[in-house]
Protein backbone atom coordinates (compact mmCIF):
# COMPACT_ATOMS: atom_id res chain seq x y z
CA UNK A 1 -11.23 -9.73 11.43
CA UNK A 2 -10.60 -11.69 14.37
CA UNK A 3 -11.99 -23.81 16.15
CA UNK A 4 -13.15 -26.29 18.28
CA UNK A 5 -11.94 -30.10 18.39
CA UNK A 6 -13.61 -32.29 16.64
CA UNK A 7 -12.85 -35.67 18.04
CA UNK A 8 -12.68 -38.82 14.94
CA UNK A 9 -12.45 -42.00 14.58
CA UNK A 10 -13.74 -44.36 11.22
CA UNK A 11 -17.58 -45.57 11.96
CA UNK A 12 -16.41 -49.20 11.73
CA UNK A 13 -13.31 -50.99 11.31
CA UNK A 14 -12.85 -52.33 7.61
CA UNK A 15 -9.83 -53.28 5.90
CA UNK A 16 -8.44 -51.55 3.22
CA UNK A 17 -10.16 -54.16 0.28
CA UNK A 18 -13.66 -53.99 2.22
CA UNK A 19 -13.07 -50.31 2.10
CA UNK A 20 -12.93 -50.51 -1.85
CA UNK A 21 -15.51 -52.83 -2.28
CA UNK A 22 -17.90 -51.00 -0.61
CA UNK A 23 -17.03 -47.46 -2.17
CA UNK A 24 -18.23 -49.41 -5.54
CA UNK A 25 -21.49 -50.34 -3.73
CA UNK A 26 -22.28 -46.70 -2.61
CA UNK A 27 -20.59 -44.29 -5.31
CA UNK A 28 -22.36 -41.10 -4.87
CA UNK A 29 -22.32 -37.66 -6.48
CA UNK A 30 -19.14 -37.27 -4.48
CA UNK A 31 -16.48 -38.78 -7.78
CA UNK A 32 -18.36 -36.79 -10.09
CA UNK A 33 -15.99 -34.77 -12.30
CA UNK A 34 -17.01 -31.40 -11.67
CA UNK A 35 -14.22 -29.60 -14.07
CA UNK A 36 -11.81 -31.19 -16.96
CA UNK A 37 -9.55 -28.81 -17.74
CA UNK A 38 -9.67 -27.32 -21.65
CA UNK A 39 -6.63 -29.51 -23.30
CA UNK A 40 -5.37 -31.60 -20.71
CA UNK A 41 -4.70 -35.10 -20.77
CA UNK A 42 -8.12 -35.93 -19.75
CA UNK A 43 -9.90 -33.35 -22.13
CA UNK A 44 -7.41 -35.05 -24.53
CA UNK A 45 -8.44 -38.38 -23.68
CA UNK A 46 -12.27 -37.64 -23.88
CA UNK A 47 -12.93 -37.62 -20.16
CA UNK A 48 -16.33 -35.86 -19.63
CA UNK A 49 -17.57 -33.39 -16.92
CA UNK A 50 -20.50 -35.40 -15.46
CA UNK A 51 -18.21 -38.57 -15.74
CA UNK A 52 -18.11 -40.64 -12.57
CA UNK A 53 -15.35 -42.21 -11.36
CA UNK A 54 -14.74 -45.78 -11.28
CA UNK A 55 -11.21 -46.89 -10.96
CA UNK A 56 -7.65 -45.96 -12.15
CA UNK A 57 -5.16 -48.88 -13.22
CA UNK A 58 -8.11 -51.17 -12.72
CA UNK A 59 -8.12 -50.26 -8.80
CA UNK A 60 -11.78 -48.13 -7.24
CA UNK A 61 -10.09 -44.73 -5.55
CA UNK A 62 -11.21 -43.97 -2.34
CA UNK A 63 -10.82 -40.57 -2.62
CA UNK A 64 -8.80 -37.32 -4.19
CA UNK A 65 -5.48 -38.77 -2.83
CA UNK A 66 -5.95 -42.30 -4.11
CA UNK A 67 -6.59 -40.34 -7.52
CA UNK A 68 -3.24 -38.26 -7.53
CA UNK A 69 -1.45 -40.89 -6.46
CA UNK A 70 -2.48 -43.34 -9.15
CA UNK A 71 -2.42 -40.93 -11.49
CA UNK A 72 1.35 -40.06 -11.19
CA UNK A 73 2.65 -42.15 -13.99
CA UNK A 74 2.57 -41.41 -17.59
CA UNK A 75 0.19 -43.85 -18.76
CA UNK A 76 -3.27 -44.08 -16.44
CA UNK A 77 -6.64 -46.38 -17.36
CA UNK A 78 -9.46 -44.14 -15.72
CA UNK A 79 -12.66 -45.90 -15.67
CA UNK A 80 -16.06 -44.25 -15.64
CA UNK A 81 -19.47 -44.24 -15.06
CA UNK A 82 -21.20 -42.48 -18.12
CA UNK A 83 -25.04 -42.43 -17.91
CA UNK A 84 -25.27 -45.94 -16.73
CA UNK A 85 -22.45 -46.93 -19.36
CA UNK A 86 -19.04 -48.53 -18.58
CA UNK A 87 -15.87 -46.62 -20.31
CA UNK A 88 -12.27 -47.08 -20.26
CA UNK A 89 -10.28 -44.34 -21.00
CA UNK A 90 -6.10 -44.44 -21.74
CA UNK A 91 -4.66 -41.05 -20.54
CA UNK A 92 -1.16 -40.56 -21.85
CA UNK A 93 0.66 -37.87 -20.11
CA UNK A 94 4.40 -36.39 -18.65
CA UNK A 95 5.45 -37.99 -15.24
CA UNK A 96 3.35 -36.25 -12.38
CA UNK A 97 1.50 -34.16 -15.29
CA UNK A 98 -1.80 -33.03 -13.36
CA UNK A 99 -4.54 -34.88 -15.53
CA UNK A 100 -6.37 -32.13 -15.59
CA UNK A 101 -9.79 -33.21 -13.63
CA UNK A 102 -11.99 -31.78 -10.52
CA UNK A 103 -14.51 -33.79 -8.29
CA UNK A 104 -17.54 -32.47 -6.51
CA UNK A 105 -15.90 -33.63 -2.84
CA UNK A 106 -12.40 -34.95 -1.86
CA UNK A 107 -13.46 -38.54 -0.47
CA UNK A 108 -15.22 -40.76 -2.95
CA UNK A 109 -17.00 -42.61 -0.31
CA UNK A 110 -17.92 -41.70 3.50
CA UNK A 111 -16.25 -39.83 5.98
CA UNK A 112 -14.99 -41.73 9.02
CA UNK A 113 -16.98 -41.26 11.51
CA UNK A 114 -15.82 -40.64 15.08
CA UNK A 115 -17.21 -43.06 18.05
CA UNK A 116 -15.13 -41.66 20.90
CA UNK A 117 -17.13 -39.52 23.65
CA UNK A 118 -14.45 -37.19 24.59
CA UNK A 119 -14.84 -35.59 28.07
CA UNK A 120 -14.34 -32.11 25.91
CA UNK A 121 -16.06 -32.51 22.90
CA UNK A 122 -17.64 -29.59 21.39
CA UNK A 123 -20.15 -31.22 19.26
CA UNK A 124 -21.99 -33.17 22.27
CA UNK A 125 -21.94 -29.18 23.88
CA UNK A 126 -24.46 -27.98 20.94
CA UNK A 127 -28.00 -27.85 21.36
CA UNK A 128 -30.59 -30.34 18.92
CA UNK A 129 -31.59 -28.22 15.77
CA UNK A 130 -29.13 -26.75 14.54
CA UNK A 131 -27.57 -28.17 10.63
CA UNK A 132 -26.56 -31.64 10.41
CA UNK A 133 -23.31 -31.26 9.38
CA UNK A 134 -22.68 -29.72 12.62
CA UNK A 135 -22.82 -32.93 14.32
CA UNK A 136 -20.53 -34.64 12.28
CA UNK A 137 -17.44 -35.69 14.34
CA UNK A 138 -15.28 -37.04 11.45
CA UNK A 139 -11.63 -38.78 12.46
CA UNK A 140 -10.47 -39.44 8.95
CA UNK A 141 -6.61 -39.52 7.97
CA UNK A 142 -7.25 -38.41 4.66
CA UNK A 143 -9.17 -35.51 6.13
CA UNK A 144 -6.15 -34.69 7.98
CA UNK A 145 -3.62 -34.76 5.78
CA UNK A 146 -6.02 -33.06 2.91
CA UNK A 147 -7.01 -30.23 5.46
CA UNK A 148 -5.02 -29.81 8.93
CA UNK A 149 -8.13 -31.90 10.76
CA UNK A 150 -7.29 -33.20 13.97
CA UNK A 151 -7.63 -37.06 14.65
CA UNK A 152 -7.04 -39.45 17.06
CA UNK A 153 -5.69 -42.96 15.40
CA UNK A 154 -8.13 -44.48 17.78
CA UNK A 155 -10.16 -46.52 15.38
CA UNK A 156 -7.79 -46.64 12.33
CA UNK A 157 -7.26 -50.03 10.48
CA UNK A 158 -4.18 -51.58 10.17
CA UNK A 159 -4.78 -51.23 6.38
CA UNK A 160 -5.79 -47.55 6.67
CA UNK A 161 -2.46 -47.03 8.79
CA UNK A 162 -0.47 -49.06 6.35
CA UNK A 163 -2.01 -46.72 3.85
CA UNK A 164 -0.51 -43.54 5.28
CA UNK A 165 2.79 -45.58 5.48
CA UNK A 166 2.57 -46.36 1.75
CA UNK A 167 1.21 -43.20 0.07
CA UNK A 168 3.60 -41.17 2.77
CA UNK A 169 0.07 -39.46 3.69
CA UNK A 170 2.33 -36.28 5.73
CA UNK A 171 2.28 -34.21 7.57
CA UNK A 172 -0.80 -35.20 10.03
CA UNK A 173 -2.51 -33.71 12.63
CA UNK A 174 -2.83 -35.60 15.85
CA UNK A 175 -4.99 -35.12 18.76
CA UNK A 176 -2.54 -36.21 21.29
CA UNK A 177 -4.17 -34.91 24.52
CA UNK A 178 -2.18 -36.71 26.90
CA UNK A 179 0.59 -39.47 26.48
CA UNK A 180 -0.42 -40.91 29.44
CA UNK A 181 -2.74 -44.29 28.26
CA UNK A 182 -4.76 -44.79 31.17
CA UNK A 183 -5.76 -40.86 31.32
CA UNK A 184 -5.69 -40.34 27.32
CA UNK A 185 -8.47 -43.74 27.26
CA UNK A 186 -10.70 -41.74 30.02
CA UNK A 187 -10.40 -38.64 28.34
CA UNK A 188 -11.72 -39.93 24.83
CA UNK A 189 -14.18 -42.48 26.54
CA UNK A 190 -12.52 -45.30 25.53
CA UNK A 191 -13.24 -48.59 27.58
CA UNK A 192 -9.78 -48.66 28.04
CA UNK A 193 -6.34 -47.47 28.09
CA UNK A 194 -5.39 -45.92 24.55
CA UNK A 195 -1.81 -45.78 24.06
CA UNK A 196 -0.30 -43.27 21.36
CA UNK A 197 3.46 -43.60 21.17
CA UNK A 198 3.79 -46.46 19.76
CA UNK A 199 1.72 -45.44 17.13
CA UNK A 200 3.49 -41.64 16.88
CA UNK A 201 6.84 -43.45 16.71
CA UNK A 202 6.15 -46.22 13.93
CA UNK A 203 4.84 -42.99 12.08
CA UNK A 204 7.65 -41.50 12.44
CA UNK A 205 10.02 -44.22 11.19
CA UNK A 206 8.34 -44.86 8.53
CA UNK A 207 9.16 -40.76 7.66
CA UNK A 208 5.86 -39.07 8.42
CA UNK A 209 5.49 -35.80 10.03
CA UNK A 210 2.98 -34.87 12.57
CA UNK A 211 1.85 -31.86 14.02
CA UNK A 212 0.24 -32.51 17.39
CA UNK A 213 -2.72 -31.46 19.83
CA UNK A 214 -3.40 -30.95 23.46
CA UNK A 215 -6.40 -29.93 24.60
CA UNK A 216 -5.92 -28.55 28.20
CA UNK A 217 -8.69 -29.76 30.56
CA UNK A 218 -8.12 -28.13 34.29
CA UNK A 219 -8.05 -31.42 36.22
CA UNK A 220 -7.38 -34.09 33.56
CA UNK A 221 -4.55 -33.48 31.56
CA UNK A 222 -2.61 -30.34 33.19
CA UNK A 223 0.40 -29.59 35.51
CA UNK A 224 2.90 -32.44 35.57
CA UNK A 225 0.36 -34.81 32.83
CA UNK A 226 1.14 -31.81 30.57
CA UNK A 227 4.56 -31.50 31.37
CA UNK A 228 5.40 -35.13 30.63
CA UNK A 229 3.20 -35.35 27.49
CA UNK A 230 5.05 -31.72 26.03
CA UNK A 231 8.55 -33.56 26.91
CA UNK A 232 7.40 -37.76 25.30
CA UNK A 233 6.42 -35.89 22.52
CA UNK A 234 9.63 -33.88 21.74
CA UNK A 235 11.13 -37.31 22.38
CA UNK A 236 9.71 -38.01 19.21
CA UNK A 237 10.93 -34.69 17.07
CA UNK A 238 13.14 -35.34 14.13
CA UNK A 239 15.99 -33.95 15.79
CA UNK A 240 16.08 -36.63 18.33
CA UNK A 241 14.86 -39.47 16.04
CA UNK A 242 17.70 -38.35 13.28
CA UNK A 243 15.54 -38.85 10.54
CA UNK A 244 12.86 -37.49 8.58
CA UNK A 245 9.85 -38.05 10.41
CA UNK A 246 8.19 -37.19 14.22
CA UNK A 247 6.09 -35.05 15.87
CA UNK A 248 7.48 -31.52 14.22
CA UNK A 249 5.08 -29.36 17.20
CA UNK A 250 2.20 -29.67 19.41
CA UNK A 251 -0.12 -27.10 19.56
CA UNK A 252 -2.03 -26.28 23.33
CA UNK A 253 -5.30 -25.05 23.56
CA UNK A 254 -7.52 -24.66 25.97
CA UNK A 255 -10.70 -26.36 26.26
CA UNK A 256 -13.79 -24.76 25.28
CA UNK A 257 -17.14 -25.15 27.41
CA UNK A 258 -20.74 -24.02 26.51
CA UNK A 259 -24.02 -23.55 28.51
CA UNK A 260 -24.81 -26.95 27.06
CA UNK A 261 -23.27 -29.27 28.96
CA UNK A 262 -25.48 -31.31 30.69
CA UNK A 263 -25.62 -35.06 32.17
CA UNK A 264 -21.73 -34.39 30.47
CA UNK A 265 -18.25 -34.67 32.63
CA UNK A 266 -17.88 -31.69 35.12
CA UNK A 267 -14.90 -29.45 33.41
CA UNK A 268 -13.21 -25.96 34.71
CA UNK A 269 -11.83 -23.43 32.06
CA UNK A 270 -9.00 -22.08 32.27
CA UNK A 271 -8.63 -18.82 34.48
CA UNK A 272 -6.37 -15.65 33.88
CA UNK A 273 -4.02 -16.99 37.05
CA UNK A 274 -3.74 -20.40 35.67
CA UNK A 275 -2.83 -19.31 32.05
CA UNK A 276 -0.09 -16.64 33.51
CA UNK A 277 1.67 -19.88 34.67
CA UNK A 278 1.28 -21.54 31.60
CA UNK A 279 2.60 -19.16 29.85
CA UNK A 280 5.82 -19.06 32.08
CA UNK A 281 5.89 -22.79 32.05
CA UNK A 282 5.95 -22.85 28.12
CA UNK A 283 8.23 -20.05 28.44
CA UNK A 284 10.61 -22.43 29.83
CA UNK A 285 9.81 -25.31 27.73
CA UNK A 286 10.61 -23.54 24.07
CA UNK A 287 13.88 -21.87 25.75
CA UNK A 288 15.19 -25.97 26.63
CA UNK A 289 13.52 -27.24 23.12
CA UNK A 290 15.39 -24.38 21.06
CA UNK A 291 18.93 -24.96 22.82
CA UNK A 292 18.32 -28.94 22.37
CA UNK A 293 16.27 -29.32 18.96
CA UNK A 294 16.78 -25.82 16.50
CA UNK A 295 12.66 -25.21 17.44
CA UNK A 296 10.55 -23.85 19.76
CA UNK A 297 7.99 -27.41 19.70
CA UNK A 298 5.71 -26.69 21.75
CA UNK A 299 3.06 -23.32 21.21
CA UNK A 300 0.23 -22.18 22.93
CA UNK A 301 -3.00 -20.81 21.36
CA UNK A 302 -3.35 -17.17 21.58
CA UNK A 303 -6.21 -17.56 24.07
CA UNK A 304 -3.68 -18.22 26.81
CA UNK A 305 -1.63 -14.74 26.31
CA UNK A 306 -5.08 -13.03 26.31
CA UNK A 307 -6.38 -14.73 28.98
CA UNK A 308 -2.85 -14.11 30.91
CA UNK A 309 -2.53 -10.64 29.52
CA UNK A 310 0.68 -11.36 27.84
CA UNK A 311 2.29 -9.89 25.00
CA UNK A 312 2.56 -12.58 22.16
CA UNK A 313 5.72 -14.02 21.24
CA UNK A 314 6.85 -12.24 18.10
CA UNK A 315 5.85 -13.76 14.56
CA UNK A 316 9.25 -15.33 14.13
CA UNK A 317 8.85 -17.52 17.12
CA UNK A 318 5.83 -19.03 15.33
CA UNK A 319 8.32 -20.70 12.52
CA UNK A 320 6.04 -20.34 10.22
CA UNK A 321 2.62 -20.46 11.51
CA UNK A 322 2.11 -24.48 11.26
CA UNK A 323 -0.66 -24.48 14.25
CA UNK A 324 -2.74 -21.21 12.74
CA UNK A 325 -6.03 -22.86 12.25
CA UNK A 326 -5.48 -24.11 15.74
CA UNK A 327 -5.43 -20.60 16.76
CA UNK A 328 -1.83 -20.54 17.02
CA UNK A 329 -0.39 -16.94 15.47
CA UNK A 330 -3.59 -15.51 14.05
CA UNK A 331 -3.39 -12.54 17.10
CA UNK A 332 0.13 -11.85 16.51
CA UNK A 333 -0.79 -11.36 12.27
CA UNK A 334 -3.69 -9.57 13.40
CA UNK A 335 -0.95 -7.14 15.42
CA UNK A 336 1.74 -7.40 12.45
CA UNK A 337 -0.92 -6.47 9.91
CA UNK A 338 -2.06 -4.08 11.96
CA UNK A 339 1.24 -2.36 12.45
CA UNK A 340 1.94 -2.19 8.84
CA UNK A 341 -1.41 -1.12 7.79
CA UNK A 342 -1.05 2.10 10.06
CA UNK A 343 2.01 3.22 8.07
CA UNK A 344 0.09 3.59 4.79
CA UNK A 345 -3.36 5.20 5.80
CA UNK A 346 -4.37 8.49 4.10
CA UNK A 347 -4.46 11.42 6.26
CA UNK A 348 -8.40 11.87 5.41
CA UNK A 349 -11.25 10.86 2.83
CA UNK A 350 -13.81 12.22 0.79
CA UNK A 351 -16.18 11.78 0.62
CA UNK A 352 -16.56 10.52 4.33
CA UNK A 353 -16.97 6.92 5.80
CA UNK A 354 -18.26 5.37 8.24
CA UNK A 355 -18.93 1.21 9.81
CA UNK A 356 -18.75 -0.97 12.66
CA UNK A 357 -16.92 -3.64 12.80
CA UNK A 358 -18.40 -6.98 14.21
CA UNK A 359 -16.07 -9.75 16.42
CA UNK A 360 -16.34 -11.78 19.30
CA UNK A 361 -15.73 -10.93 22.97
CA UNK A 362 -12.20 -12.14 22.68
CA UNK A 363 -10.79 -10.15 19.53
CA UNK A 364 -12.20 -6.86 20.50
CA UNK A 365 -9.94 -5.82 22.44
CA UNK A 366 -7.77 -6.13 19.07
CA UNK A 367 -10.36 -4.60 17.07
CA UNK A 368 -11.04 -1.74 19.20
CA UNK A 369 -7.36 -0.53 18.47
CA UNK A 370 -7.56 -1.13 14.88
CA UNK A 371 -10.72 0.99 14.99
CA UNK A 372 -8.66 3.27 16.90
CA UNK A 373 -6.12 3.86 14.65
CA UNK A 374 -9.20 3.98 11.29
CA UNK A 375 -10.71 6.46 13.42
CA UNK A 376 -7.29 9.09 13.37
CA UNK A 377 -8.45 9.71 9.38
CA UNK A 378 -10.65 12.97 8.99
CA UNK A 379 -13.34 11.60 7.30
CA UNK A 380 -13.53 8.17 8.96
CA UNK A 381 -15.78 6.55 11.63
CA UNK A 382 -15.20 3.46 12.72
CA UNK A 383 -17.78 1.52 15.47
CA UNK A 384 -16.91 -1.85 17.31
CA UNK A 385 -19.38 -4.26 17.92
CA UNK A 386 -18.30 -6.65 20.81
CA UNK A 387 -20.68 -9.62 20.48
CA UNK A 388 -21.62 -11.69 23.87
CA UNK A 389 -22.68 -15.43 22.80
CA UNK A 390 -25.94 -15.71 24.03
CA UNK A 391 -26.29 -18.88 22.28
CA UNK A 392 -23.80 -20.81 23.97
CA UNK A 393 -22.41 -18.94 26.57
CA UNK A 394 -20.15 -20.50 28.88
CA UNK A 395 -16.72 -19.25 27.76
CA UNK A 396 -16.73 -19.06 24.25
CA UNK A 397 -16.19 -16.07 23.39
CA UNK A 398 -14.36 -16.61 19.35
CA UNK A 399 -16.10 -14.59 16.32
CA UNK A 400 -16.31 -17.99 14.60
CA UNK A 401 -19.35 -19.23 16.89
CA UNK A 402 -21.47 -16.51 16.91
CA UNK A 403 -24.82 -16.91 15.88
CA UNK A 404 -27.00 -14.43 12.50
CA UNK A 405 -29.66 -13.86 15.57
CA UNK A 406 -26.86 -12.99 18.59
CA UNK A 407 -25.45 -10.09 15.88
CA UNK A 408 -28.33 -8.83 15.01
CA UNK A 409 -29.83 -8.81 18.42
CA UNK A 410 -26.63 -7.03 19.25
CA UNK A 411 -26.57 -4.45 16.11
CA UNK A 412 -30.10 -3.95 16.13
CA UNK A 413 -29.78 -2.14 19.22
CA UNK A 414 -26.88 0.21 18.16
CA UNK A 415 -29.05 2.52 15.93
CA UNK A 416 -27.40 4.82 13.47
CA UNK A 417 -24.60 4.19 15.27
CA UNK A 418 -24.33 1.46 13.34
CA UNK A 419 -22.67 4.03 10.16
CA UNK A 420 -23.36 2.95 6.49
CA UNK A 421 -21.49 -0.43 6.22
CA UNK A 422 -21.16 -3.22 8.42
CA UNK A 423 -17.79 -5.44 8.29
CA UNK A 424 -17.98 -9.87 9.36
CA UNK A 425 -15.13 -11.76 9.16
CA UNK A 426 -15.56 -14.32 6.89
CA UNK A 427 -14.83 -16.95 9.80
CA UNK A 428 -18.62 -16.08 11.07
CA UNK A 429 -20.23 -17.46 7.96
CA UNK A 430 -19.56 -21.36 8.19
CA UNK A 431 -21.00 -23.12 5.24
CA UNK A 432 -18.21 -22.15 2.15
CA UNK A 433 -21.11 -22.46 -0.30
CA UNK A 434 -23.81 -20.78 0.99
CA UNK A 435 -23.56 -17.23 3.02
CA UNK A 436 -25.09 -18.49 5.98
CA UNK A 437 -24.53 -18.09 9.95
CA UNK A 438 -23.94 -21.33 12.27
CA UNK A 439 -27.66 -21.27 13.57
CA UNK A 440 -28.28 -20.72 9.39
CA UNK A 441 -29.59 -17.26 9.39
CA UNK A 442 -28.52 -16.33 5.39
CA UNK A 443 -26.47 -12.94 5.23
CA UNK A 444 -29.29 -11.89 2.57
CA UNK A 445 -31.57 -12.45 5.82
CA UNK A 446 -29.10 -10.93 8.03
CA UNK A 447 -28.83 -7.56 5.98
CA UNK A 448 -32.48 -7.49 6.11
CA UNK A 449 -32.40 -7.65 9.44
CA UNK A 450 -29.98 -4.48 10.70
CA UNK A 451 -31.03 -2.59 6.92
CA UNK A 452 -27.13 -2.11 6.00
CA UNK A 453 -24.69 -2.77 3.51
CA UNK A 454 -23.12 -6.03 5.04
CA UNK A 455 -19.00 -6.39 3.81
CA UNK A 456 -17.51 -10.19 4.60
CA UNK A 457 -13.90 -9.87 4.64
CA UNK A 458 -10.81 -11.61 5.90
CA UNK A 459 -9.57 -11.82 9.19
CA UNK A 460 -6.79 -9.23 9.18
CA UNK A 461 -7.04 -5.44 9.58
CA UNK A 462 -5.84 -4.52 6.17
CA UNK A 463 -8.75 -6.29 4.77
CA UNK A 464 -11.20 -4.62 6.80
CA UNK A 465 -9.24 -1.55 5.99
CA UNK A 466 -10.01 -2.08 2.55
CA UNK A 467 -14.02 -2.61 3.03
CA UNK A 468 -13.94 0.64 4.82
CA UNK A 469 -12.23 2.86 2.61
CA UNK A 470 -13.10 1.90 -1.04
């Protein structure tokens, strides 16, 4: 019920045939086919689950995109790896016909690896011991245009860039920061100054969209650095470009600091002051964006209006959410949901009910309210747990980076106030295959723990709603 930057860039620079060669060299369990669908063209073909992936039209496939989009024809020679044997299989199939086939992990070979040390980064904030994949700072196109990630186009290859250009890899997700080169190069810890529009604008001719990011350092990248970076990039929307392709919006969040910060760059968060003028800046920026370009361009996270103690603009201003897993929206769903959910509650229950509802320091002032409204059912009690991160302190204060052992510490003290279910979001348990907690306390371990009935649900009220009352 109510996400950090992860700065990227590829672990070395190949070109796009060393890239291929070496995905034959080190062809893991990542193109294993996991699932061929029952009478497709590759169940048809004789394609086996367990298969590994080779090639398709004699060329190795980096990865789930290089598979769909040598797979669009009608006639496709998949190679595989079966048990140490060599097979060539002709799939025959209609024009952009899905062959029917799953893989254990989108990218066939290794996940670019970032090598910037940005003054922000969240993953040099964490402390040692904690699961290795939370150190993995990956800047991988493919990763952005498969998932939303954010990434820089520090370290891409020409090849990997021409790539994009050829497979029209859109839209992307660009950490922007700054336009600026000099300050953009200090703020990634780059040797040097790192340009990025150039690169944003030869995207954009050659018809790619992008969705951009600013990360708003106090200090760094704010006040008129801000101001000029919002305005070069709306340079660069379609609507002044009169094409296809540009920078569609740019998301601003603020940055995000933890207790673990040190021999790192000396940062300031953002205070309640500073974000009321932001929001009155931005204010003024969407009002001279919508008059000039049909959009509002240029969003802030919801953090800001919080922070400011601003009503949100309303869910139409968002044009369709494109920044949400930047943060961008989710409060004013939460609020929508929330409003509709009220209208269809029952009057009372029966037998009666009663939970607490977990979320982070930031959310619960949303939370609280939806609990307010539960609690208006005869029958119902609803409890909020407000969780302070211990772990990492500083200001981050998001449900999604709250440790098993701060909850528990938390609920354990709350008694039989605690009612006979407990309700997560789902966005606290961060492994999507195994029910586990960032500091990897399992939720079997976790229920344990407080001795109740735990619910994981989604992020909006109607969901917790649902946990509650059935």
């Amino acid at each position: 019920m109510m996400s950090s930057e992860s700065q990227l860039v590829p672990s070395r620079s190949l070109t796009m045939a060393d890239e291929r060669v070496v995905t034959q060299r080190r062809r893991s369990d990542r193109a294993v086919i996991e699932k061929v669908e029952h009478q497709s063209a590759a169940d048809r073909a004789g394609i086996l689950v367990g298969d590994i992936l080779l090639s398709l039209n004699g060329t190795p496939a980096l990865d789930i995109v290089d598979y769909h989009f040598y797979t669009a024809g009608e006639n496709v020679i998949i190679e595989v790896d079966r048990a140490g044997e060599h097979l060539s299989f002709l799939v025959t199939k209609e024009y952009d016909e899905n062959i029917g086939i799953e893989f254990a992990d989108d990218l066939f070979d290794r996940v670019h690896i970032c090598k910037n040390k940005c003054v922000f980064c969240f993953l040099y904030q964490q402390p040692k011991g904690l699961r290795p994949s939370l150190y993995i700072k990956d800047d991988d196109y493919r990763l952005s245009f498969l998932h939303g990630n954010y990434l820089t186009l520090t370290n891409m290859s020409e090849e990997s860039f021409q790539r994009v250009i050829d497979q029209r890899l859109s839209p992307l997700f660009v950490s922007v920061h700054v336009t600026d080169p000099g300050v953009r190069g200090a703020m990634l810890g780059r040797k040097g100054p790192e340009p990025i529009l150039p690169r944003l604008r030869m995207l954009a001719e050659s018809k790619i969209q992008i969705h951009g990011q600013i990360v708003l350092c106090p200090g760094y990248n704010d006040g008129e650095l801000l101001k000029q970076s919002v305005y070069d990039l709306a340079n660069l929307h379609p609507e002044r470009l009169g094409g296809f392709g540009g920078v569609l919006s740019v998301a601003i969040v603020p940055v995000g600091l933890t207790q673990f910060r040190d021999r790192l760059a000396a940062l300031t968060t953002v205070s309640n002051e500073y974000a009321k003028q932001l929001v009155k800046d931005a204010e003024h920026w969407r009002d001279e964006f919508k008059a000039e370009l049909g959009t509002n361009f240029a969003f802030l996270s919801d953090e800001f209006y919080l922070s400011a103690g601003q009503e949100l603009p309303t869910a139409r201003s968002y044009e369709g959410f494109p920044q949400l897993e930047d943060g961008v929206g989710l409060v004013r769903q939460f609020i929508d949901d929330h409003l509709k959910l009220a209208k269809r509650l029952p009057k009372a229950v029966n037998p009666a009910r009663s939970a607490t509802f977990v979320t982070g320091e930031l959310a619960a002032p949303l939370v609280n309210a939806l609990a307010a409204t539960l609690n208006k059912i005869d029958g119902v009690r609803v409890n909020v747990a407000s969780i302070y991160n211990n772990f990492f302190k500083g200001n981050i204060n998001v449900a999604g980076l709250l440790t098993g052992e701060d909850i528990v510490d938390h609920l354990t003290k709350m008694g039989d106030k605690l009612g006979q279910k407990v309700i997560l979001p789902s966005i606290m348990l961060r492994d999507p295959d195994r029910d586990i907690f960032l500091d990897d306390m399992s939720l079997a371990d976790f229920e344990r723990a407080i001795d109740r009935q735990v619910y994981v649900v989604d992020r909006m009220p109607s969901a917790a709603a649902k946990a509650l009352l059935t």
